[in-house]
N, C-alpha and C. Protein backbone atom coordinates (compact mmCIF):
# COMPACT_ATOMS: atom_id res chain seq x y z
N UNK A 1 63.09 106.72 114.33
CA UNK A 1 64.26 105.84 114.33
C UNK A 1 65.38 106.51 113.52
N UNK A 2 66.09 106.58 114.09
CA UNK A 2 67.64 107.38 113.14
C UNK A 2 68.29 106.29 113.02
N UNK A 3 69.13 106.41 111.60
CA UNK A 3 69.71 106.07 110.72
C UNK A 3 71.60 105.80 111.24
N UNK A 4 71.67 104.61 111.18
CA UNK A 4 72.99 104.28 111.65
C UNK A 4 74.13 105.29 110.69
N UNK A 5 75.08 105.91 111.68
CA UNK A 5 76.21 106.82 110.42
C UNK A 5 76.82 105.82 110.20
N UNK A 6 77.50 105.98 108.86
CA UNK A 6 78.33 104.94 108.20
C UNK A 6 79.54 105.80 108.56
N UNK A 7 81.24 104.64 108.37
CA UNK A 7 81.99 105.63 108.33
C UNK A 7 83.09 104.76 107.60
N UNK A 8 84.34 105.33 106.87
CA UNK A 8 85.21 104.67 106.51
C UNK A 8 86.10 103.57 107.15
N UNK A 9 85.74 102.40 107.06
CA UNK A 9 87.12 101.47 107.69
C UNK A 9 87.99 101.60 107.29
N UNK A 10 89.35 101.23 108.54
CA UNK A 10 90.59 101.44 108.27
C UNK A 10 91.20 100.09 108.18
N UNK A 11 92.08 99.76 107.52
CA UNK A 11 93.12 98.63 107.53
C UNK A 11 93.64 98.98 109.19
N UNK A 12 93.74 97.36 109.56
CA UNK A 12 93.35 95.87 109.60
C UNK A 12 91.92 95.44 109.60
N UNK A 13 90.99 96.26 109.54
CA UNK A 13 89.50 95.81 109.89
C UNK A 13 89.20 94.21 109.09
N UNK A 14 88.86 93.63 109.32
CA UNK A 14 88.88 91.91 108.63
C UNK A 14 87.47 91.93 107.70
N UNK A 15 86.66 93.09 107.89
CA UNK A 15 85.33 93.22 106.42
C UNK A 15 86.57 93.76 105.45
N UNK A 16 87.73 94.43 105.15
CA UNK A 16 88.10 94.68 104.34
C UNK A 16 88.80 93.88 103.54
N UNK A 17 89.55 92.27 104.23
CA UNK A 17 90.03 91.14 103.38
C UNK A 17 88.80 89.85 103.48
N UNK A 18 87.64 90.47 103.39
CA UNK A 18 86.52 89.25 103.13
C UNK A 18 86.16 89.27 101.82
N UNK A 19 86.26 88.10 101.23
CA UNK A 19 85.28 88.49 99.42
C UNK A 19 83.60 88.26 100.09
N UNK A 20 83.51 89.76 99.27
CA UNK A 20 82.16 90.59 99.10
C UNK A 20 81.08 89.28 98.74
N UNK A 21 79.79 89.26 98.81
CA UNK A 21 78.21 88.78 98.44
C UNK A 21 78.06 89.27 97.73
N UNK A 22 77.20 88.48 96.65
CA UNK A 22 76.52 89.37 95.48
C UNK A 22 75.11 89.82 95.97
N UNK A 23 75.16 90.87 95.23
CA UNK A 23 73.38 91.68 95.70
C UNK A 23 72.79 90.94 94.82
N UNK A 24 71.35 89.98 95.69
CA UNK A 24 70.39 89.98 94.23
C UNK A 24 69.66 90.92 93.52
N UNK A 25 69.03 91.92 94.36
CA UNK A 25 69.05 92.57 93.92
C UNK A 25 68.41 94.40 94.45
N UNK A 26 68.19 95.31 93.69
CA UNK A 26 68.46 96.51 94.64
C UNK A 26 66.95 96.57 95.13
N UNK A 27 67.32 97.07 96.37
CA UNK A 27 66.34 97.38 98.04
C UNK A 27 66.41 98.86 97.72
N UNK A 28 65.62 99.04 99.31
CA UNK A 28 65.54 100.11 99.48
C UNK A 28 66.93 100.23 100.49
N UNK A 29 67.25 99.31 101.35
CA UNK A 29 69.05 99.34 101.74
C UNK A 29 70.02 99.50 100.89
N UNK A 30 70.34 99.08 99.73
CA UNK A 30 71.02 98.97 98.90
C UNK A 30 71.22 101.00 98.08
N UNK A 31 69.75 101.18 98.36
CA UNK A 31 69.82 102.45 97.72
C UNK A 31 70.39 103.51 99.01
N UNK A 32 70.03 103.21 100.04
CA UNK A 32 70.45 103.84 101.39
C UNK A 32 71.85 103.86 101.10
N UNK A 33 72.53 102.37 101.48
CA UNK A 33 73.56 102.32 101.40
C UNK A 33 74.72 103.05 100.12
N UNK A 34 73.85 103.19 98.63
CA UNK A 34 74.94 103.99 97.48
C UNK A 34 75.02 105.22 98.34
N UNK A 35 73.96 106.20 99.05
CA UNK A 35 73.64 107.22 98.76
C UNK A 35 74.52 107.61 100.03
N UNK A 36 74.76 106.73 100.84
CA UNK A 36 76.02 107.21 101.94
C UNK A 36 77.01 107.03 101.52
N UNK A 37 77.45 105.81 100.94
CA UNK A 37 78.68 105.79 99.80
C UNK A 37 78.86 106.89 99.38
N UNK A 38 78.43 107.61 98.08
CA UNK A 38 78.60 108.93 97.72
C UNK A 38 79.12 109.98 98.59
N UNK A 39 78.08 110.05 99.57
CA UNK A 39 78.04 111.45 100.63
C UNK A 39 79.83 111.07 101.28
N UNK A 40 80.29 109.52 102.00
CA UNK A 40 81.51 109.47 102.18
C UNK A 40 82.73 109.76 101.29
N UNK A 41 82.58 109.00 100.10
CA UNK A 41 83.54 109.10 99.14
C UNK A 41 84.27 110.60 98.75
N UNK A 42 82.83 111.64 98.27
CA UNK A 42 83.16 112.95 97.96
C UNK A 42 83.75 113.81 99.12
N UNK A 43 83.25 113.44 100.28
CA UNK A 43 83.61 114.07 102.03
C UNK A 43 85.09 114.03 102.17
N UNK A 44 85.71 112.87 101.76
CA UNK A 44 87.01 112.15 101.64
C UNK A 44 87.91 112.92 99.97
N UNK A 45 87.20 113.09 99.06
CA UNK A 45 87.60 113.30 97.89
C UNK A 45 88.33 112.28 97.20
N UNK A 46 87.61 111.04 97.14
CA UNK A 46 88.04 109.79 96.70
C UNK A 46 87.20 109.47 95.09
N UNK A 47 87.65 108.64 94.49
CA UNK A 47 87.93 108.91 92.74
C UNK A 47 86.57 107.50 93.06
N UNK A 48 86.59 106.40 94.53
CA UNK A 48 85.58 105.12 94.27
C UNK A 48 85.83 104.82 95.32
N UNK A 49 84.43 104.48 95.69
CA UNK A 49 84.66 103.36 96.96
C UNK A 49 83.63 102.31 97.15
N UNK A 50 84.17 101.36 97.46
CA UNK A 50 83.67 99.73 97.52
C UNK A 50 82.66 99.79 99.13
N UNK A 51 81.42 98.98 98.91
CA UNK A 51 80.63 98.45 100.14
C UNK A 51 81.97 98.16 101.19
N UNK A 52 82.93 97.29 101.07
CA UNK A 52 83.16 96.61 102.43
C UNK A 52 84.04 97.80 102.94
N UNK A 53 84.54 99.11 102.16
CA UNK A 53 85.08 100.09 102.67
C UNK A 53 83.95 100.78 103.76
N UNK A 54 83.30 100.33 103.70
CA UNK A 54 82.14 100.94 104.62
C UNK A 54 81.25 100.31 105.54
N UNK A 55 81.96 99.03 105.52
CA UNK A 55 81.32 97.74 106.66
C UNK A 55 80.01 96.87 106.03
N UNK A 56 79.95 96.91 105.08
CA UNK A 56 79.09 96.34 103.83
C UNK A 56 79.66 94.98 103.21
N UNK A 57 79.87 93.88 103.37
CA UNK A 57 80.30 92.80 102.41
C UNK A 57 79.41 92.72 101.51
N UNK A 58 78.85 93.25 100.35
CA UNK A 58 78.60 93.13 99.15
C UNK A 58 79.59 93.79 98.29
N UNK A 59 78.89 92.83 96.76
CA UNK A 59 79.55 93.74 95.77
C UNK A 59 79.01 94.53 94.78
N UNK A 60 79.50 95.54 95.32
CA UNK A 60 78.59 96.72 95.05
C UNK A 60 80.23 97.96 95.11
N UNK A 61 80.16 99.01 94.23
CA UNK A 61 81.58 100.31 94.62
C UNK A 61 80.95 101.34 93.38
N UNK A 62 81.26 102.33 93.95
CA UNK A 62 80.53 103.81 93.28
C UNK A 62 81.78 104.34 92.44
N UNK A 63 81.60 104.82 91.84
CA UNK A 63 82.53 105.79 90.94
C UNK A 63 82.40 107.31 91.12
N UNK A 64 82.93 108.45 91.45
CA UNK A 64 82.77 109.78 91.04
C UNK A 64 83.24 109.88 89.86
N UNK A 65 82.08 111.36 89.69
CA UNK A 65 81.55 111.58 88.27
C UNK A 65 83.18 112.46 87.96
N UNK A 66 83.64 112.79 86.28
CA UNK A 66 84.80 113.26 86.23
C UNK A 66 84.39 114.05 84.96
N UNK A 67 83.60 114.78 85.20
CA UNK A 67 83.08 115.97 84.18
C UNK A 67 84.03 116.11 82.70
N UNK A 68 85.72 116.48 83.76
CA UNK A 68 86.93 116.93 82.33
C UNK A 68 86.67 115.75 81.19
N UNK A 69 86.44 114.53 81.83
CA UNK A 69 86.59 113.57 81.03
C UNK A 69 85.49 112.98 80.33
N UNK A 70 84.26 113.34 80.92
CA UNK A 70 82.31 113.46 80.01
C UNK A 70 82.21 112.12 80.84
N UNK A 71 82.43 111.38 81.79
CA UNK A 71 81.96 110.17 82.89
C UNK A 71 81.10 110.88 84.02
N UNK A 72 79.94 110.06 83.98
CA UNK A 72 78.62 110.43 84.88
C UNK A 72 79.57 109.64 86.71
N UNK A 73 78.50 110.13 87.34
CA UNK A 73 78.89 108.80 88.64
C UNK A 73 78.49 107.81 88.31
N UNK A 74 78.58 106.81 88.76
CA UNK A 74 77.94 104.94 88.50
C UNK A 74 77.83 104.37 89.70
N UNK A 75 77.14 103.59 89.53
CA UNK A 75 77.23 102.31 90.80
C UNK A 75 77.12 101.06 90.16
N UNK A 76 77.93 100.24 90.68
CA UNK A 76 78.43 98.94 89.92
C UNK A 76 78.12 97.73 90.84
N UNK A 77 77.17 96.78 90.71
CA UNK A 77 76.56 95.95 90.94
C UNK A 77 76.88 95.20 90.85
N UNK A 78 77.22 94.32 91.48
CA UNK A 78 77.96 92.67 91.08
C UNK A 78 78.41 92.88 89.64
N UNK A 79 79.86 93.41 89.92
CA UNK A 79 80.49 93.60 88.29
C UNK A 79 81.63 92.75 88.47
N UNK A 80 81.87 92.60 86.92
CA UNK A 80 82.92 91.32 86.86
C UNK A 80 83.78 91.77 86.05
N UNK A 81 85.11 92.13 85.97
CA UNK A 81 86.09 92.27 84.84
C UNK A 81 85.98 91.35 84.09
N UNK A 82 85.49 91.37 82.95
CA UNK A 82 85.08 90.46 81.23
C UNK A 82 86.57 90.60 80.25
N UNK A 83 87.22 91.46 80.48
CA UNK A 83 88.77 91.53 79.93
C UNK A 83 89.59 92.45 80.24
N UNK A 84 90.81 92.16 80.76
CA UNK A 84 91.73 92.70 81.04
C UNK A 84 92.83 93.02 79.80
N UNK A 85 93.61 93.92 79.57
CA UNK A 85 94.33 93.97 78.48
C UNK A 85 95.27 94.67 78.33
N UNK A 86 96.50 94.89 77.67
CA UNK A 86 97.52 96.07 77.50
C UNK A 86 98.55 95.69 78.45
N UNK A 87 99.23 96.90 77.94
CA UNK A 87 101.29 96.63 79.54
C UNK A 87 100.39 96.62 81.23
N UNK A 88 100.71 96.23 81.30
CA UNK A 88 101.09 96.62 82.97
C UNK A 88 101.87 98.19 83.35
N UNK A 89 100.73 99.03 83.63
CA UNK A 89 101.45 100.88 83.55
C UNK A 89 101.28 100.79 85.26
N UNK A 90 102.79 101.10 85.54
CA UNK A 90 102.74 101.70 87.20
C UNK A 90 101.57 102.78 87.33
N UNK A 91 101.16 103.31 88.56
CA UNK A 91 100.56 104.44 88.63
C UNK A 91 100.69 104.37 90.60
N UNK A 92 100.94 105.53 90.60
CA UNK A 92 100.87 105.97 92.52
C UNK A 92 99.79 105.84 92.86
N UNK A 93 99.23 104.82 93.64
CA UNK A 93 97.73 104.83 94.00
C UNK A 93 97.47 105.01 96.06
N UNK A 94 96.47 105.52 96.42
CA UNK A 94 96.09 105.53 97.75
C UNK A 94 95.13 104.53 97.92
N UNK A 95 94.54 104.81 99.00
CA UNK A 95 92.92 104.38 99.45
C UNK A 95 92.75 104.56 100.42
N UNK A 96 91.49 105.19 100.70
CA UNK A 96 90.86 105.75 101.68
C UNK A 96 90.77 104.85 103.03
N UNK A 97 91.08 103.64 103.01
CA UNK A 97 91.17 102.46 103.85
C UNK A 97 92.31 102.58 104.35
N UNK A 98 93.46 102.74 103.67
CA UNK A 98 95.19 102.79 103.88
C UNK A 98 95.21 104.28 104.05
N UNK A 99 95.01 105.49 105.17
CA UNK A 99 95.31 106.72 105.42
C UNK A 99 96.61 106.88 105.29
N UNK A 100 97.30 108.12 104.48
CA UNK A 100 98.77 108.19 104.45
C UNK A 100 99.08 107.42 103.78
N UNK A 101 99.04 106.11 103.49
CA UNK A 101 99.90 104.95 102.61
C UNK A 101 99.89 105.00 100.69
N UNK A 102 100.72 105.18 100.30
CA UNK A 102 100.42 105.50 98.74
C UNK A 102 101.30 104.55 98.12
N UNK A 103 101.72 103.82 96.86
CA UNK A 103 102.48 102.84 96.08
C UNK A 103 102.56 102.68 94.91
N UNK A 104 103.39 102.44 94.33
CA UNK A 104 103.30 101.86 93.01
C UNK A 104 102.50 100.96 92.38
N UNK A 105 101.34 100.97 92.08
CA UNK A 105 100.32 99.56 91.54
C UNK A 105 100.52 99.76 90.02
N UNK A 106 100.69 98.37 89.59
CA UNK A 106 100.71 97.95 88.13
C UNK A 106 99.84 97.69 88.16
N UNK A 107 98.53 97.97 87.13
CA UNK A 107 97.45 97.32 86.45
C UNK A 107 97.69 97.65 85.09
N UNK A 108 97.00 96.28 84.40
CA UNK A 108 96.40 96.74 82.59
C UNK A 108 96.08 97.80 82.37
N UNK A 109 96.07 98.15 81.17
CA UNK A 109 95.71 99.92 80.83
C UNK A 109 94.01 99.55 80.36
N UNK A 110 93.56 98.20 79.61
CA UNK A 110 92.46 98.44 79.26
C UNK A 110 91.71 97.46 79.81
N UNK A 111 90.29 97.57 80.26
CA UNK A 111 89.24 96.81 81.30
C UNK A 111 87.97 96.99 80.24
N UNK A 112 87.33 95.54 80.33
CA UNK A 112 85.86 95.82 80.19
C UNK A 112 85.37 95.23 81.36
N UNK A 113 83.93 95.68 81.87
CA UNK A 113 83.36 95.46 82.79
C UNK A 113 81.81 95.36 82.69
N UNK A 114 81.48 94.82 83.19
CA UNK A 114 79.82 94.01 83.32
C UNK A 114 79.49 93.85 84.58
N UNK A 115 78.06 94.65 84.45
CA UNK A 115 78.12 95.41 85.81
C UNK A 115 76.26 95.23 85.96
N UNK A 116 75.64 95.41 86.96
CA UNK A 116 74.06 95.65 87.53
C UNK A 116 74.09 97.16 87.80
N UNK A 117 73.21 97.77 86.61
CA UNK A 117 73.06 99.66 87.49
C UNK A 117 71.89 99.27 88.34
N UNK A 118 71.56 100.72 88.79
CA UNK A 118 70.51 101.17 89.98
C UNK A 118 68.75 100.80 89.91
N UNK A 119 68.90 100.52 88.32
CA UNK A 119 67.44 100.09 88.22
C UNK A 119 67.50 99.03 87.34
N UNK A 120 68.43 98.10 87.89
CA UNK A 120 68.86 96.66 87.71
C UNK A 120 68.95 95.94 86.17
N UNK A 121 69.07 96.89 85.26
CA UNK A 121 69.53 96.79 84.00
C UNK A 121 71.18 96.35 83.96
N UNK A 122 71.84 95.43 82.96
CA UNK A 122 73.08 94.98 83.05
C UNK A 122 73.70 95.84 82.33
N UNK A 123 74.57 96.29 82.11
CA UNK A 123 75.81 97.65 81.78
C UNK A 123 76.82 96.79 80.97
N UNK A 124 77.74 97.17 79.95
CA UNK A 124 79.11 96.64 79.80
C UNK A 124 79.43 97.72 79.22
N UNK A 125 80.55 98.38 80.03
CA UNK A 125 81.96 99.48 80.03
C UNK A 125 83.40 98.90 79.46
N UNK A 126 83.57 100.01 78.36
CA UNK A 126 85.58 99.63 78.55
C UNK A 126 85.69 100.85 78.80
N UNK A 127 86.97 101.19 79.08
CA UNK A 127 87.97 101.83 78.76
C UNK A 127 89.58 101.66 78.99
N UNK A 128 90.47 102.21 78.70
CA UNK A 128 91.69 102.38 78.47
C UNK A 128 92.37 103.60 78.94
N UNK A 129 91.34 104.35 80.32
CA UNK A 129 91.98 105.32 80.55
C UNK A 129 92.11 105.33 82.05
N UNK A 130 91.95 106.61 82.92
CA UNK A 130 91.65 106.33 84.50
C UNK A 130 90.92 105.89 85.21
N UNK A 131 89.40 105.48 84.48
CA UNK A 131 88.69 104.96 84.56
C UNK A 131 89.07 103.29 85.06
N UNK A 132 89.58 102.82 84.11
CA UNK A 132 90.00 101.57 84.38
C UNK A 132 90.64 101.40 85.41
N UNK A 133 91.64 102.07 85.82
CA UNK A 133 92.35 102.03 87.21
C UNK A 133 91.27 102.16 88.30
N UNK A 134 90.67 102.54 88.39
CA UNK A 134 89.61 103.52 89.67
C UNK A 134 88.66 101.91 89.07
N UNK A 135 87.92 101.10 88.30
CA UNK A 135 87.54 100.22 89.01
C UNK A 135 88.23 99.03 89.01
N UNK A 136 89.28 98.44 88.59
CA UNK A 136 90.21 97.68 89.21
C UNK A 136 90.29 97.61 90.32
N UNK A 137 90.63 98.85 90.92
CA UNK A 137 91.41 99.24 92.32
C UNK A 137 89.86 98.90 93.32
N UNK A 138 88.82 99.33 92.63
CA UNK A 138 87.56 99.21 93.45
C UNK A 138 87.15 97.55 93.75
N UNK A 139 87.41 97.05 92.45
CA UNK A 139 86.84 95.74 92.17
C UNK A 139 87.87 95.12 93.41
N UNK A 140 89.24 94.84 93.57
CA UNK A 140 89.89 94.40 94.50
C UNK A 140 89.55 94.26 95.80
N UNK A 141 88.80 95.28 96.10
CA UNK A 141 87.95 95.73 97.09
C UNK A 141 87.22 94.53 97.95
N UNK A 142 86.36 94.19 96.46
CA UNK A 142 85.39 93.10 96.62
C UNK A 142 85.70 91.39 96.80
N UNK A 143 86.85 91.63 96.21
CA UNK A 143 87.80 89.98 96.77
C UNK A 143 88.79 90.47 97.83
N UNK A 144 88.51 91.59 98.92
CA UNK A 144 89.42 91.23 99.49
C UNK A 144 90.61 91.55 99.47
N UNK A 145 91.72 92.05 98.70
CA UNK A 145 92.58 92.72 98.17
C UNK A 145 92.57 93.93 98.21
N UNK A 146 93.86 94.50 98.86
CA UNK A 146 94.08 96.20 98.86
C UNK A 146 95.29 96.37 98.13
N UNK A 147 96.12 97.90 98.22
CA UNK A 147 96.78 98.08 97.58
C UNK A 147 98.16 97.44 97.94
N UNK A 148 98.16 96.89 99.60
CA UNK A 148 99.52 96.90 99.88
C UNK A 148 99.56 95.02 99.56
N UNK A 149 98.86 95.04 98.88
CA UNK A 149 99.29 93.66 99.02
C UNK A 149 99.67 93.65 96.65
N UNK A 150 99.51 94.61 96.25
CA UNK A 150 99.86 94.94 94.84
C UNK A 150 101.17 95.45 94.46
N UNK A 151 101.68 96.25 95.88
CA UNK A 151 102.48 97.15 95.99
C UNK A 151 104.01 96.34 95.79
N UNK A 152 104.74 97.45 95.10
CA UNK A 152 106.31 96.25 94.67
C UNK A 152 107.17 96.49 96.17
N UNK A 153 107.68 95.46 96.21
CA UNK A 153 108.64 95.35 97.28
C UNK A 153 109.46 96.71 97.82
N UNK A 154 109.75 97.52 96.93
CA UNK A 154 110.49 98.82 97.71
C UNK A 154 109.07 99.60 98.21
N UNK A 155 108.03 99.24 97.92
CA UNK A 155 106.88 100.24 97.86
C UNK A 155 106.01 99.70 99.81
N UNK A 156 106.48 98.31 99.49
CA UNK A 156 106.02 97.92 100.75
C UNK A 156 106.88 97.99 101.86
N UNK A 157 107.85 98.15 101.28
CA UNK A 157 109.16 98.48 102.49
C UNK A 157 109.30 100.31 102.98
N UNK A 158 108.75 101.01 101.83
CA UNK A 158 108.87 102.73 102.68
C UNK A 158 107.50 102.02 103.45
N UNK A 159 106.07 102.21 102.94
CA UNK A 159 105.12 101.72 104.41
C UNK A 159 105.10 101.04 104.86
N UNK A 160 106.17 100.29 105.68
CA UNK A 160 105.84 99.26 106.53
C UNK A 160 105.76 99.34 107.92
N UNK A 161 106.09 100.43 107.95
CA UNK A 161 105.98 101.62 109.72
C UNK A 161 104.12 101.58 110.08
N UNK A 162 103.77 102.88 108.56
CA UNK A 162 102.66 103.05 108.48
C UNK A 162 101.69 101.91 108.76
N UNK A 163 102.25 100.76 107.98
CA UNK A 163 101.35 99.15 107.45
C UNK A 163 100.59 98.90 109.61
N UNK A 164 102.66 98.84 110.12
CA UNK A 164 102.58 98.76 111.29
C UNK A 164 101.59 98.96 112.64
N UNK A 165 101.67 100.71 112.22
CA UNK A 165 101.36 101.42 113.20
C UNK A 165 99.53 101.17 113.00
N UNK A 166 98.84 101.53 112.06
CA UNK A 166 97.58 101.11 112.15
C UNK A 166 97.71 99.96 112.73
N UNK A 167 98.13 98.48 112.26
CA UNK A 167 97.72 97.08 113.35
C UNK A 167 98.04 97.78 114.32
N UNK A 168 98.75 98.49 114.67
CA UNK A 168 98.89 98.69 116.44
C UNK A 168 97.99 99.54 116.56
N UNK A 169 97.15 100.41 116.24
CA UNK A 169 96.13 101.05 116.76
C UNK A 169 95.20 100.06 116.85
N UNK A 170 95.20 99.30 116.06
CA UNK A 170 93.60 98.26 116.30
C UNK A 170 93.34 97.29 116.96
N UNK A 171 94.93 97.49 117.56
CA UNK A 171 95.53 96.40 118.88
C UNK A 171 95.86 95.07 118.12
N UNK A 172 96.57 94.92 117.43
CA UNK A 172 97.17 93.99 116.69
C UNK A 172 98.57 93.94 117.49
């Protein structure tokens, strides 16, 4: 029996504005499923990517590992932002869901997070650096929320061709 390929969804796909299921807890699917996560994410050269980026409604989103900075990879398990904190710092963000489309997103500079790892032990992370952006941006994921809906008004007005032209590929 071979193994269904996974592949990246694109905006408008409707698994990408569904809020995610919580995993009770990890399978042997669940482990299938990180381990194609990974293999997509790095294929793509993406910083995280969320289950429903991959036709998955759980909540569940991987992290790549960032050596310069001493951060392993992770997988984040029904995680919950526990505190948000600091200015609101612009930063140019993509996603592998939105091809071509990039924006201005404001998030907090500092996140803690509480999270289920791989051998179902509970985790709690801060930081105050890129980290925090990369799972914000992931966590959004999981309610449903992308970037263009974060994005400031001039930001949604250069892609709104782009926003366009995908619904029209998906026959929208």
């Amino acid at each position: 029996m071979s193994k269904q390929k996974r592949s990246i969804l694109v905006y408008p796909d409707p698994i990408l504005r569904a809020k995610a299921k919580a995993i009770p807890k990890v399978t042997p699917a669940i482990r299938d499923l990180v381990e194609d996560m990974f293999h997509l994410m790095r294929e793509e050269e993406g910083a995280g990517l969320a289950a429903p980026q991959v036709g998955e409604s759980l909540r569940l989103f991987i992290t790549e590992a960032r050596p310069d900075d001493g951060i392993p990879e992770r997988v984040f398990i029904n995680p919950v932002l526990s505190k948000m904190d600091g200015d609101l710092i612009p930063y140019d963000e993509g996603c592998l869901s939105l091809p071509d489309i990039r924006g201005m997103i404001r998030r907090p500079t500092f996140i803690a997070i509480d999270y289920m790892d791989m051998s179902g032990a509970m985790v709690h992370l801060e930081s105050d650096a890129f980290p925090a952006r990369v799972w914000q941006h992931e966590f959004d994921h999981l309610d449903g929320m992308l970037i263009i809906d974060r994005m400031t008004p001039i930001d949604r007005l250069r892609n709104r061709k782009a926003v366009k032209l995908l619904e029209r590929e998906a026959g929208l």
